[in-house]
Protein backbone atom coordinates (compact mmCIF):
# COMPACT_ATOMS: atom_id res chain seq x y z
CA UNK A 1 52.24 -3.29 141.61
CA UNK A 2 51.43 -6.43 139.64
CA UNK A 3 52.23 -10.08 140.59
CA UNK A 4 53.24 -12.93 138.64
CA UNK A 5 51.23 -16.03 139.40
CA UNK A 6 52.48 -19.43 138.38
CA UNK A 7 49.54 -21.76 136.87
CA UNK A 8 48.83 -23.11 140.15
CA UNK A 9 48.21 -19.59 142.18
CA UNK A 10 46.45 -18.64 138.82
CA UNK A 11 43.97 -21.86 139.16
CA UNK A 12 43.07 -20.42 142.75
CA UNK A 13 42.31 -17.25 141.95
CA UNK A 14 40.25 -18.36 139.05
CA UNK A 15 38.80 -21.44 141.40
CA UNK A 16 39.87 -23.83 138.06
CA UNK A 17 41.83 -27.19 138.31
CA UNK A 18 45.34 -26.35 136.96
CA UNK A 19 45.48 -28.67 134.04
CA UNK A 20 42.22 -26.22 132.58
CA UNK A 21 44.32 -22.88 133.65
CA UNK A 22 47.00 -24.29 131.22
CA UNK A 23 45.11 -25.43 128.42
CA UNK A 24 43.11 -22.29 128.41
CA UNK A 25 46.45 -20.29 128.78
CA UNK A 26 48.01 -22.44 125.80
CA UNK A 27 44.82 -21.84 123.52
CA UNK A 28 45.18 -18.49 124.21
CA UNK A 29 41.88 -17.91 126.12
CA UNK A 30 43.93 -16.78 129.44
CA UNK A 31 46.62 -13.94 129.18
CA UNK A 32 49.95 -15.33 129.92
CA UNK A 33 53.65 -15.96 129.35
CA UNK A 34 55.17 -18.94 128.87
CA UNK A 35 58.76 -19.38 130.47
CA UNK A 36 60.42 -22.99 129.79
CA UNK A 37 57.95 -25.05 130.68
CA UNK A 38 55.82 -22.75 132.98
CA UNK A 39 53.12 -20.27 132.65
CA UNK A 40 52.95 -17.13 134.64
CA UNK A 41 50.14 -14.66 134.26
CA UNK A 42 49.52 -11.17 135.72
CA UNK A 43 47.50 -11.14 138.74
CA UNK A 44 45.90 -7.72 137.47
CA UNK A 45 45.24 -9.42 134.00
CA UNK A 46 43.53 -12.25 135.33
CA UNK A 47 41.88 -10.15 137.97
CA UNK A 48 40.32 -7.65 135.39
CA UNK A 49 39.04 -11.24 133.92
CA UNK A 50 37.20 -11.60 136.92
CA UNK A 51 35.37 -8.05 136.31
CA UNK A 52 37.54 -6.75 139.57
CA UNK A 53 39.28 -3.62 139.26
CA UNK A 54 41.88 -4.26 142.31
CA UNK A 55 42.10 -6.62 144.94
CA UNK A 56 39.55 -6.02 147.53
CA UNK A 57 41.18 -3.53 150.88
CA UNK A 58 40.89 -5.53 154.05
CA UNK A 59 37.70 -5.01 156.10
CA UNK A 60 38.01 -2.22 158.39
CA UNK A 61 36.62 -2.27 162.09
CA UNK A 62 34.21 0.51 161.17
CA UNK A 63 32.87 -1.22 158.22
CA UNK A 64 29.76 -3.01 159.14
CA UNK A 65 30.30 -7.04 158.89
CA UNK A 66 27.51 -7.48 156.44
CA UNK A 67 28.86 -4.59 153.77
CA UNK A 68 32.04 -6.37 153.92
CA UNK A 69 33.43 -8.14 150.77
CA UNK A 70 33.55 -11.91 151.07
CA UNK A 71 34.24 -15.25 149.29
CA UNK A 72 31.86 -18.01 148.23
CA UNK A 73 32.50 -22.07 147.37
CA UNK A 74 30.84 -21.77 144.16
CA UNK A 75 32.59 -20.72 140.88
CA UNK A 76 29.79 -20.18 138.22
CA UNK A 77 28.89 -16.49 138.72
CA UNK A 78 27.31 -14.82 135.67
CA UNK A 79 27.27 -11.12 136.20
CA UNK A 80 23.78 -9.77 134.66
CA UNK A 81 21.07 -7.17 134.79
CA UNK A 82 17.33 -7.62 136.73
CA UNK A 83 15.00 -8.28 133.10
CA UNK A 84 12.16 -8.54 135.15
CA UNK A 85 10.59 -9.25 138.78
CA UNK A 86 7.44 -10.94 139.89
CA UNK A 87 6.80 -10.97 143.80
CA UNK A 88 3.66 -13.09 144.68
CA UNK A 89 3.16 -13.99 148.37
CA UNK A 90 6.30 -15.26 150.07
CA UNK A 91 8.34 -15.91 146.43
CA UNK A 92 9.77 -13.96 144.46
CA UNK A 93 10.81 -14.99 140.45
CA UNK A 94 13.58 -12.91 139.02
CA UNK A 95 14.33 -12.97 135.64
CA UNK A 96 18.48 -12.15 134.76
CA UNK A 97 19.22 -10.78 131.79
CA UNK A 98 23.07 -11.96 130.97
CA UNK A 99 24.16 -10.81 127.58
CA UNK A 100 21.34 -12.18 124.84
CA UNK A 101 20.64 -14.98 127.48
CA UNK A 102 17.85 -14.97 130.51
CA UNK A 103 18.30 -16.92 133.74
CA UNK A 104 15.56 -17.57 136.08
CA UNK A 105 15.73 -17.80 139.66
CA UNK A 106 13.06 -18.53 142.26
CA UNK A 107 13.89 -16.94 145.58
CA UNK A 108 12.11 -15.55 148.60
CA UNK A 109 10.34 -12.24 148.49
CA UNK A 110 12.50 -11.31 152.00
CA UNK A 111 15.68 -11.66 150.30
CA UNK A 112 14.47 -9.97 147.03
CA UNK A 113 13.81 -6.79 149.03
CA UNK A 114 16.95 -6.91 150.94
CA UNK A 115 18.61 -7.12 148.42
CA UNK A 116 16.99 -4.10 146.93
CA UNK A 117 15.86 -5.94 143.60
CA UNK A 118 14.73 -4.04 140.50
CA UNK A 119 14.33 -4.07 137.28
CA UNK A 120 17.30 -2.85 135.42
CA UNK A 121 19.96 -3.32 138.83
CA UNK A 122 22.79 -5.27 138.21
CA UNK A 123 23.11 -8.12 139.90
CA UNK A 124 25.33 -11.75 140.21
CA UNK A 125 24.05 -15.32 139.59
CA UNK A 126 25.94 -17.23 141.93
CA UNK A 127 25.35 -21.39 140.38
CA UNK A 128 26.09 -24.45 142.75
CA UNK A 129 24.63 -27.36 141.12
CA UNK A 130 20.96 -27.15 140.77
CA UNK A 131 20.47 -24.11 142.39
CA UNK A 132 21.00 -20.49 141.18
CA UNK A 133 21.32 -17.85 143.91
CA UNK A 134 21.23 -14.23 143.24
CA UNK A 135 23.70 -11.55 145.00
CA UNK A 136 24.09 -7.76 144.58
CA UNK A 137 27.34 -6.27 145.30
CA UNK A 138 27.36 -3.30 147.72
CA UNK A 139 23.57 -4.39 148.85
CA UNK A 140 22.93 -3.71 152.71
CA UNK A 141 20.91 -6.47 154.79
């Protein structure tokens, strides 16, 4: 069943300031419906936006913590492929290929193989102001 978000529930989901969720809605960048004076958009709309399918099921007992979905602070995630890999020593330099553009990341060579980095696996670029951190959904620690 789908919900109807006003702009403010939409801004949370989307982690954006409320004033952007409207201007993006009235410019016609965001799905949405415009009632009197207030948006409303489709939580499955905005949620398919956000490359998710449905919302997440609550974490089950049996489900390990680590494999369990989660929540970060930071809002720039680029969803990408691995372009290419260099491990030397303790570091690790992995090159994201996101659409026609490349991101670099420098991270250690522990958390490239837990992550179970390769060439060609998709991955997300998690950004929090000068650093770029790399996650893999569905990765096991």
């Amino acid at each position: 069943m789908t919900t109807t978000l006003d702009a403010a529930a939409a801004a949370r989901l989307l982690h954006l300031h409320v004033k952007r969720v409207q201007a993006l809605a009235r410019a016609g960048k965001l799905p949405a419906s415009r009632v009197g004076r207030k948006w409303l958009f489709r939580s499955d709309d905005l949620e398919a936006l956000l490359g998710r399918t449905r919302r997440a099921a609550q974490p089950s007992a049996a489900q390990p913590l680590d494999a369990q979905p989660f929540e970060l602070s930071a809002r720039n995630r680029l969803r990408g492929t691995v372009a290419r890999l260099t491990v030397d020593g303790l570091m690790a330099e992995v090159v994201i290929r996101i659409g026609d553009q490349e991101l670099v990341s420098v991270i250690t060579r522990s958390s490239a193989e837990r992550l179970g980095l390769a060439v060609g696996a998709p991955v997300l670029a998690v950004i929090k102001s000068t650093e770029v951190m790399i996650g893999r959904e569905g990765s096991a620690s």
